[in-house]
Protein backbone atom coordinates (compact mmCIF):
# COMPACT_ATOMS: atom_id res chain seq x y z
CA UNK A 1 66.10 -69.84 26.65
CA UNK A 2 63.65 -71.00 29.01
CA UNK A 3 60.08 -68.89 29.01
CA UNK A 4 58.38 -67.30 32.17
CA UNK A 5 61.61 -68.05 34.41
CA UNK A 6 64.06 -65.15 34.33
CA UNK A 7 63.05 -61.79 35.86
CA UNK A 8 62.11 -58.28 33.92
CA UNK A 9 65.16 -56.75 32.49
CA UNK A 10 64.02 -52.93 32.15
CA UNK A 11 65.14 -49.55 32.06
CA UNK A 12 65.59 -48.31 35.83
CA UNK A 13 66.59 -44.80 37.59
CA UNK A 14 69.23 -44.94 40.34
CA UNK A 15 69.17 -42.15 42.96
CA UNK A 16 71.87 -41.20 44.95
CA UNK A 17 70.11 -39.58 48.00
CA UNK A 18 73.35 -38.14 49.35
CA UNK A 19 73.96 -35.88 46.16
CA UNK A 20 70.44 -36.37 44.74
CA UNK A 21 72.49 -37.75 41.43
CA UNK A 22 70.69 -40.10 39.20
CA UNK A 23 71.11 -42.10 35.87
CA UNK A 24 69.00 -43.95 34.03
CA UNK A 25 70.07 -47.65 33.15
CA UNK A 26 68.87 -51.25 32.85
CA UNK A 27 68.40 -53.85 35.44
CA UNK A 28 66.43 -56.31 37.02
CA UNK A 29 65.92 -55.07 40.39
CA UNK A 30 62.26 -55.17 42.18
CA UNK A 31 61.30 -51.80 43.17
CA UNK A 32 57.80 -50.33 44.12
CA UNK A 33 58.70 -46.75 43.77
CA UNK A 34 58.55 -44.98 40.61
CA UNK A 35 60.08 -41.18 39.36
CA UNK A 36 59.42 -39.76 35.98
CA UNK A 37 62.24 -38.94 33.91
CA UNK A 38 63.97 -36.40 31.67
CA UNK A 39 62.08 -37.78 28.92
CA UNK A 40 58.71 -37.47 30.74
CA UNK A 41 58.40 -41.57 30.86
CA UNK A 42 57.82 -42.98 34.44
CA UNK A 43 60.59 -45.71 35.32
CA UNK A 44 60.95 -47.79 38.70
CA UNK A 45 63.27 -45.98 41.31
CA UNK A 46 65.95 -47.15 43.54
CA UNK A 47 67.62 -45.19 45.56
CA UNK A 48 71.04 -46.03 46.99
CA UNK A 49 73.26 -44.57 49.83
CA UNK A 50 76.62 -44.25 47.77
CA UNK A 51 77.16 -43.85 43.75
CA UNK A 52 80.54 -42.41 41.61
CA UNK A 53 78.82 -39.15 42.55
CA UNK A 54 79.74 -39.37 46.45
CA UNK A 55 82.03 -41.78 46.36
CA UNK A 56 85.42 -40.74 47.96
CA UNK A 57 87.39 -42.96 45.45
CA UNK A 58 85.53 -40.80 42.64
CA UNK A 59 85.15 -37.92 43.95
CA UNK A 60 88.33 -37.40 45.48
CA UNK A 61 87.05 -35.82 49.28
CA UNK A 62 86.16 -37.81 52.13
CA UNK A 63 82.79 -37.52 53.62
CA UNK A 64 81.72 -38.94 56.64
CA UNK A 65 78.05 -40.24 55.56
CA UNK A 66 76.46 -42.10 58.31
CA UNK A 67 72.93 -42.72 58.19
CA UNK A 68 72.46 -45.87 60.44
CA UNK A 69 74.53 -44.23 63.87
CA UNK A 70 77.16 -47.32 62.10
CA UNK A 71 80.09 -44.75 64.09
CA UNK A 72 78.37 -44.30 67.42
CA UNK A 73 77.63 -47.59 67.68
CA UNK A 74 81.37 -48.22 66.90
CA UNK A 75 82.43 -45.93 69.77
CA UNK A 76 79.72 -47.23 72.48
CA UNK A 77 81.19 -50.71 71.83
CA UNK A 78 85.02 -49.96 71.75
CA UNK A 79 84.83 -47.44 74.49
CA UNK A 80 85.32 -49.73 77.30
CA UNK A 81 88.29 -51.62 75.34
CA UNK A 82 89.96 -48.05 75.46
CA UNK A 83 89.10 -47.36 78.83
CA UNK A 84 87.79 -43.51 77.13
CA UNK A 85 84.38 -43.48 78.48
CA UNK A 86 82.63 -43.91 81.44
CA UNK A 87 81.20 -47.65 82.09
CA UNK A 88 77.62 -48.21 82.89
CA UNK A 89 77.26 -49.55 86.67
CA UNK A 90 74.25 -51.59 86.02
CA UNK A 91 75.38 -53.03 82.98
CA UNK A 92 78.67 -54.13 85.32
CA UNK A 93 76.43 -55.65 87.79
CA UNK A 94 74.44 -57.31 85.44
CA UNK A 95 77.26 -58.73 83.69
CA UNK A 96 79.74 -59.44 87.11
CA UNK A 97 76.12 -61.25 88.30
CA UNK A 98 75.80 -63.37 85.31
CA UNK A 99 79.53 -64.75 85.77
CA UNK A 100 78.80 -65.37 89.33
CA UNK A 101 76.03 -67.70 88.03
CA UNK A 102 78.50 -69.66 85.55
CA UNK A 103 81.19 -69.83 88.30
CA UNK A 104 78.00 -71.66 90.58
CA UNK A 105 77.41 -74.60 88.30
């Protein structure tokens, strides 16, 4: 093997921040954070959005986690497809004005 060209391959902690679940394991991941252990030994931390712990495959119950707004977004941009909400009357002018303008040319 090559020296000085493949990354750190070190003992890491992986936190679920749904369930607050973590494991200790090795990888090479980059991580700034840190969290001291069982053992009382400080490792690097990443924390992740989904593990076995919450997963509904694993865990057998479906949760609805959304932590970005992924399912309002969802609904804001397929409401108008399902004719369910309410459209916007300047975004309808803006958008009826801008194929006016293609029409034009």
């Amino acid at each position: 093997m090559k020296k000085d060209i493949h990354p750190d391959y070190r003992p890491v902690v992986f936190q679920d921040v749904s369930t607050g679940y973590s494991f200790l394991t090795r990888s090479t991941v980059e991580t700034d954070r840190t969290i001291q252990w069982e053992d009382g030994k400080e490792y690097p931390l990443l924390t992740l959005e989904i593990s076995s712990a919450s997963h509904p495959f694993y865990t057998g119950t479906q949760r609805l986690l959304d932590s970005a707004g992924r399912v309002e977004r969802f609904e804001r941009r397929y409401a108008r497809a399902k004719g369910g909400a309410k459209s916007d009357p300047a975004a309808e002018a803006e958008a009826s004005a801008g194929e006016a303008d293609d029409t034009a040319e």
